[in-house]
C-alpha atoms as a PDB file:
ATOM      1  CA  UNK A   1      30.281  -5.921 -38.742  1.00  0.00           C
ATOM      2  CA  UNK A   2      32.124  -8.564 -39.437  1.00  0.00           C
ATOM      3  CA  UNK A   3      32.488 -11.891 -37.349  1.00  0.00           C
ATOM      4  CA  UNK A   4      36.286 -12.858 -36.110  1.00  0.00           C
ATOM      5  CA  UNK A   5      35.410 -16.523 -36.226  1.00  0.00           C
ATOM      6  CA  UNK A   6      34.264 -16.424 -39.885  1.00  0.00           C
ATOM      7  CA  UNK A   7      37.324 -14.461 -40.874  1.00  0.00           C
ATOM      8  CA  UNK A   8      40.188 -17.304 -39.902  1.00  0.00           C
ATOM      9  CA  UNK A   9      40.943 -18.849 -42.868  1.00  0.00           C
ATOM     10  CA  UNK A  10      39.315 -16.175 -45.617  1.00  0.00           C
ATOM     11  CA  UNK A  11      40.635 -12.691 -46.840  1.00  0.00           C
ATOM     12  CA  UNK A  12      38.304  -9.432 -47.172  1.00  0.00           C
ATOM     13  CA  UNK A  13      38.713  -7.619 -50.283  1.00  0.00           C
ATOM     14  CA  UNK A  14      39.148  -3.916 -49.484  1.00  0.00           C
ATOM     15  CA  UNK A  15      40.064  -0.984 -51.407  1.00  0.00           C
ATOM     16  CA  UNK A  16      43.154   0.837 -49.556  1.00  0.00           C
ATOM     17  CA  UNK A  17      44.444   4.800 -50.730  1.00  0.00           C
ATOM     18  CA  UNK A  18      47.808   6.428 -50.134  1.00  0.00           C
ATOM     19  CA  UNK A  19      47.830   9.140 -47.073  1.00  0.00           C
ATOM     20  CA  UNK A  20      49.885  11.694 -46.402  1.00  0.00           C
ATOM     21  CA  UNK A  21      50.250  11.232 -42.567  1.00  0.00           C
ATOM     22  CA  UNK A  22      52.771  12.866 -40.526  1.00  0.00           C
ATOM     23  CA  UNK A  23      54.358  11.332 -37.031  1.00  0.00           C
ATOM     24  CA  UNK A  24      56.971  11.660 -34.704  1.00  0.00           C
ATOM     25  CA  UNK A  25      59.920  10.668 -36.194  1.00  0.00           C
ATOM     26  CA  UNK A  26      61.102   7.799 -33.476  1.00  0.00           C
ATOM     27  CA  UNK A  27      57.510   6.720 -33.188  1.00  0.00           C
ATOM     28  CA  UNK A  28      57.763   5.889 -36.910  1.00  0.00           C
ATOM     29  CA  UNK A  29      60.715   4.239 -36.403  1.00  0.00           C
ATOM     30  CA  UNK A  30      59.756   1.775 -34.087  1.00  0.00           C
ATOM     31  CA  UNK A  31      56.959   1.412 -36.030  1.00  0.00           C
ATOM     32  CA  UNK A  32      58.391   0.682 -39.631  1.00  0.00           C
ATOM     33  CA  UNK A  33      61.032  -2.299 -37.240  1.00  0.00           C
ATOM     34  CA  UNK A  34      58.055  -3.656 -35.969  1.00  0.00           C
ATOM     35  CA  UNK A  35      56.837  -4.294 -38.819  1.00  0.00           C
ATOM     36  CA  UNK A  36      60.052  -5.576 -40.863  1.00  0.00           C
ATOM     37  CA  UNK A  37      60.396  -7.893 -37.562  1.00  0.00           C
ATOM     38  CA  UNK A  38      57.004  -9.410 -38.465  1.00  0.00           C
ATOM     39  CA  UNK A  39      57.789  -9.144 -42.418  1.00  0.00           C
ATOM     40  CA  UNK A  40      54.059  -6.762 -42.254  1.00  0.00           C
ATOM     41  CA  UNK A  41      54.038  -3.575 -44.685  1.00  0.00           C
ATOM     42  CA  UNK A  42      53.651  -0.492 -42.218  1.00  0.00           C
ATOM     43  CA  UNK A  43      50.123   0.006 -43.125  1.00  0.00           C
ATOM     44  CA  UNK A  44      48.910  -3.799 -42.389  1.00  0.00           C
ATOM     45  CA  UNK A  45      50.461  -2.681 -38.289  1.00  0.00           C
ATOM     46  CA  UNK A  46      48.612   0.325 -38.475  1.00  0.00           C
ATOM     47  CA  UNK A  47      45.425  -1.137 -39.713  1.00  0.00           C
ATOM     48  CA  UNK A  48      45.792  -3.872 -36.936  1.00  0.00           C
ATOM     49  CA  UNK A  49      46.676  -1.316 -34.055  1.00  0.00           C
ATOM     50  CA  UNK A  50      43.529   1.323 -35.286  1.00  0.00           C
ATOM     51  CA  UNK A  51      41.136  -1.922 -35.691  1.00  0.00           C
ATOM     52  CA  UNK A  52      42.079  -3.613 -32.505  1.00  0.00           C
ATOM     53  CA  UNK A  53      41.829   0.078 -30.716  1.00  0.00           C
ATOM     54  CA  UNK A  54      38.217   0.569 -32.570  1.00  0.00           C
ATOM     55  CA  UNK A  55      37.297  -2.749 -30.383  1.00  0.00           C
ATOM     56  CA  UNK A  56      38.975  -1.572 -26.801  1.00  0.00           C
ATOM     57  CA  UNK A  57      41.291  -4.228 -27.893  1.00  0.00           C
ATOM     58  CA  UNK A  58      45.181  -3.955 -27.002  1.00  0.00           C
ATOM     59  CA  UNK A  59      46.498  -5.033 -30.431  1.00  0.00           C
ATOM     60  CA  UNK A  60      49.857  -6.624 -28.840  1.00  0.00           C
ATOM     61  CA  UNK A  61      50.743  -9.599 -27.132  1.00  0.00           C
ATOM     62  CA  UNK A  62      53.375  -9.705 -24.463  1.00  0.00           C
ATOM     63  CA  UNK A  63      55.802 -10.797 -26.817  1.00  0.00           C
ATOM     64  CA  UNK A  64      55.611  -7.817 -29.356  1.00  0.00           C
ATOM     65  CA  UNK A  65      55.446  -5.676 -26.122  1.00  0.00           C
ATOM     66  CA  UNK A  66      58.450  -6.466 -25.493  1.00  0.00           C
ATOM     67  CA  UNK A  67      59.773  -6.233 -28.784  1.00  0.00           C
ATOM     68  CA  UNK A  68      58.707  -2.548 -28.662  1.00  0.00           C
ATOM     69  CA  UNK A  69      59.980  -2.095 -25.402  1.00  0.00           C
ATOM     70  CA  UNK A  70      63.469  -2.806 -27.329  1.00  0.00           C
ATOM     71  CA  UNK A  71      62.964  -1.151 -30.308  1.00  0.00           C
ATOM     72  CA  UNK A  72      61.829   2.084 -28.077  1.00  0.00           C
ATOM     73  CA  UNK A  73      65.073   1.759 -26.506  1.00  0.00           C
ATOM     74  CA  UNK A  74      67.203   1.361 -29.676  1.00  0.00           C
ATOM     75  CA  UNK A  75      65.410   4.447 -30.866  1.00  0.00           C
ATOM     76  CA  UNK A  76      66.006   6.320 -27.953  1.00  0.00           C
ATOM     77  CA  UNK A  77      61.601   6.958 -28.118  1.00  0.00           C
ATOM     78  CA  UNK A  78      61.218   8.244 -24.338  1.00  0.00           C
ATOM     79  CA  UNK A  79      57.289   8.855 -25.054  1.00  0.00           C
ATOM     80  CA  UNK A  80      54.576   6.894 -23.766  1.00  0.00           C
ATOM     81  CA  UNK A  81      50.424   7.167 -23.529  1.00  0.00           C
ATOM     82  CA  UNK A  82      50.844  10.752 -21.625  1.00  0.00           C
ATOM     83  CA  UNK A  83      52.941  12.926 -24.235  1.00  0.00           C
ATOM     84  CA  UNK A  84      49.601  11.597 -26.516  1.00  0.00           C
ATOM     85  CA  UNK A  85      47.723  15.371 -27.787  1.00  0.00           C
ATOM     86  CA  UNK A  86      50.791  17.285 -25.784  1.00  0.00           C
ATOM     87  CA  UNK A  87      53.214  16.776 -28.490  1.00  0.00           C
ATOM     88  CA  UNK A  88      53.930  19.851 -30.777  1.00  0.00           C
ATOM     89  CA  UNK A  89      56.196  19.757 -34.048  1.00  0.00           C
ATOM     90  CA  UNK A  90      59.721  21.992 -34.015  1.00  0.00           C
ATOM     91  CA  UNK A  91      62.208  22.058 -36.834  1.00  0.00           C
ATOM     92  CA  UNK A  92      62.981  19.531 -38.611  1.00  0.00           C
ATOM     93  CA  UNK A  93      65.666  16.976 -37.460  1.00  0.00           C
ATOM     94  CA  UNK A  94      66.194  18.393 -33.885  1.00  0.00           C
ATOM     95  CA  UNK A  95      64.527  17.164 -30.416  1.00  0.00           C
ATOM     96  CA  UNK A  96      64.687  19.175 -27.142  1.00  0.00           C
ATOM     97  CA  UNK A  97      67.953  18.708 -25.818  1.00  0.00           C
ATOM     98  CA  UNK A  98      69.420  16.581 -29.134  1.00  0.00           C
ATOM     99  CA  UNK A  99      71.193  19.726 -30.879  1.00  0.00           C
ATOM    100  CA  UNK A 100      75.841  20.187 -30.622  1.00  0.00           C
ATOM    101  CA  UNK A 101      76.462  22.633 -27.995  1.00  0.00           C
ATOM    102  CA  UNK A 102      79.207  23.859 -30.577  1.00  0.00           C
ATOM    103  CA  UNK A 103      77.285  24.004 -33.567  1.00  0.00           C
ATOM    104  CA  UNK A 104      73.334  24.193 -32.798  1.00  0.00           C
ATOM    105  CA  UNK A 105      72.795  21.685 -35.152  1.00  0.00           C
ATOM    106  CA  UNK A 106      70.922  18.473 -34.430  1.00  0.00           C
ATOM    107  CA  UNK A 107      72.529  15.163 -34.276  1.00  0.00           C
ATOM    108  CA  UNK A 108      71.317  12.838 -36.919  1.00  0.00           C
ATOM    109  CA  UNK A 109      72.790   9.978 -36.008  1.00  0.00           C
ATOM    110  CA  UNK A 110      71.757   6.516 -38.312  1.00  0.00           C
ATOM    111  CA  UNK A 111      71.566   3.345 -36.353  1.00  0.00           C
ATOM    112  CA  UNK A 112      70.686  -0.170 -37.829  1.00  0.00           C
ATOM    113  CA  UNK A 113      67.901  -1.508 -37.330  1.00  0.00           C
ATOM    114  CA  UNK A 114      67.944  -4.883 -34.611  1.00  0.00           C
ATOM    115  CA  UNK A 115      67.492  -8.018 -37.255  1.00  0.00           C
ATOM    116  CA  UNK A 116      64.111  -9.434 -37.982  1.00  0.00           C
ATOM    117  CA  UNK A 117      63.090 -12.749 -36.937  1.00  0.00           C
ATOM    118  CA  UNK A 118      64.343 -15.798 -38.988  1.00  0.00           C
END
């Protein structure tokens, strides 16, 4: 294992592969601004989050909490810890209660992104 303290000012040479991962679409989302907010590559906030988990760590301070908080909101991402091993995958594109009464189709909807810190 390796020490925290010993780690502050060095860099760990690791090897890294591509994955083929599949997620909830809005978790994603608020996943990929998080990261953009904090100029991090998607897989650096995912290393942190599984690393810090690994430790019984919470990988966020109150700040980026809140951040998410927002970025949940923006994203309309109503899930939280309990949906975690309930959630199943449907079509493509379409949420429970998200499709036109009119046309059955899903609403796909783009929004922009809140701006990343300066």
């Amino acid at each position: 294992m390796v020490n925290n303290n010993a780690l502050s000012n060095s860099k760990l040479v690791i090897e890294r592969v591509q994955t083929g991962v599949r997620m909830e679409k809005r978790i994603l989302k608020v996943l990929k601004a998080f990261a953009e907010f904090h100029d991090m590559t998607l897989g650096d906030v995912l290393e942190g989050i599984v690393l810090h988990a690994f430790d019984g760590k919470t990988p966020f301070s109150a700040a980026s909490l809140a951040r998410i908080r927002e970025l949940k909101k923006f994203y309309e991402l109503d899930l939280d810890s309990g949906a975690s091993h309930h959630l199943v995958e449907g079509r493509p594109g379409k949420r429970a209660g998200a499709a036109d009464t009119k046309t059955g189709e899903a609403k796909t909807a783009e929004k922009k992104a809140p701006e990343r810190r300066k």
